[in-house]
Protein backbone atom coordinates (compact mmCIF):
# COMPACT_ATOMS: atom_id res chain seq x y z
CA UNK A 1 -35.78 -47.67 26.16
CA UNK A 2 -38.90 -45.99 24.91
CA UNK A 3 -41.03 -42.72 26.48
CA UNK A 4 -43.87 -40.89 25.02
CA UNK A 5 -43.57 -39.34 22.12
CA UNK A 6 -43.33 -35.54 21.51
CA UNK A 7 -46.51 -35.38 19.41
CA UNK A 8 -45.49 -31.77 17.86
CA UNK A 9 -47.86 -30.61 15.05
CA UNK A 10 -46.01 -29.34 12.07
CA UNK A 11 -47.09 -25.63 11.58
CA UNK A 12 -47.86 -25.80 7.85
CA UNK A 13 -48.89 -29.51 7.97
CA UNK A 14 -50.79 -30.01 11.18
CA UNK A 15 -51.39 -34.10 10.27
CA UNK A 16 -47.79 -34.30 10.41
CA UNK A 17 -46.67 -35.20 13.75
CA UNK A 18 -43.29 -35.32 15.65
CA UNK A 19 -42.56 -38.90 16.42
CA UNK A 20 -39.13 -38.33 18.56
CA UNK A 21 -39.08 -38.73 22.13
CA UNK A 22 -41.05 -36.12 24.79
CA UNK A 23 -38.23 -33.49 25.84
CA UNK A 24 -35.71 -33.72 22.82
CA UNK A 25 -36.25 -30.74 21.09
CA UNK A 26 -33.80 -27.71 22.33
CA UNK A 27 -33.88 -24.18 21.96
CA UNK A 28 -30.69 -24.12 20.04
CA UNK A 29 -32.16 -26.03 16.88
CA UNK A 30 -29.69 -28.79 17.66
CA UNK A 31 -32.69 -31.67 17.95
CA UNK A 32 -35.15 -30.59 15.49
CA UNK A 33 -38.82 -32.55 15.39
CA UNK A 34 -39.00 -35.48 12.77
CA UNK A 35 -41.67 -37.55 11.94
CA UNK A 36 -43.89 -38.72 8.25
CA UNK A 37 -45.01 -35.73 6.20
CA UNK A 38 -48.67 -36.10 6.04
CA UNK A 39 -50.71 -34.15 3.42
CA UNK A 40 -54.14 -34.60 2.35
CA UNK A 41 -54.16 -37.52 4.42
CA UNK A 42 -51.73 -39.70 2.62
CA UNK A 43 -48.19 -40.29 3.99
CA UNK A 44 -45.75 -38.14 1.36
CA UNK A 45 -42.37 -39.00 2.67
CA UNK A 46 -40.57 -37.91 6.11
CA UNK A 47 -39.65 -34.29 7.59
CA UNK A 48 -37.69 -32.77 10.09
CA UNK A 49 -38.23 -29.26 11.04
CA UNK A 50 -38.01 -26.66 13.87
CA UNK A 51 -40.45 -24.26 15.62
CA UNK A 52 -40.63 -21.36 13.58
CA UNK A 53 -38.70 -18.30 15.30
CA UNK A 54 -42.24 -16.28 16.74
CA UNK A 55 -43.45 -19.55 18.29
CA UNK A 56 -40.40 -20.86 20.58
């Protein structure tokens, strides 16, 4: 089954999107965002990260 996807900007690399499903990141950490690392424009590999502390 498929839903929208989160869409989360990475903070350092806002190209880079979160790909996962709306709703699956926690508080905890324990479902961190994931999607391709984009810099400069040009795909670079994947990434998973989490909110940085000051923003959650």
């Amino acid at each position: 089954m498929t839903g929208p996807l989160c869409g989360a900007r990475h903070w350092q690399h806002p190209d880079t999107l979160c790909t996962e499903l709306t709703g699956h990141d926690r508080a905890d950490g324990s479902s961190p965002h994931a999607g391709l690392l984009i810099i400069d424009g040009r795909e670079a590999g994947v990434i998973t990260w989490n909110e940085p502390k000051e923003k959650r």
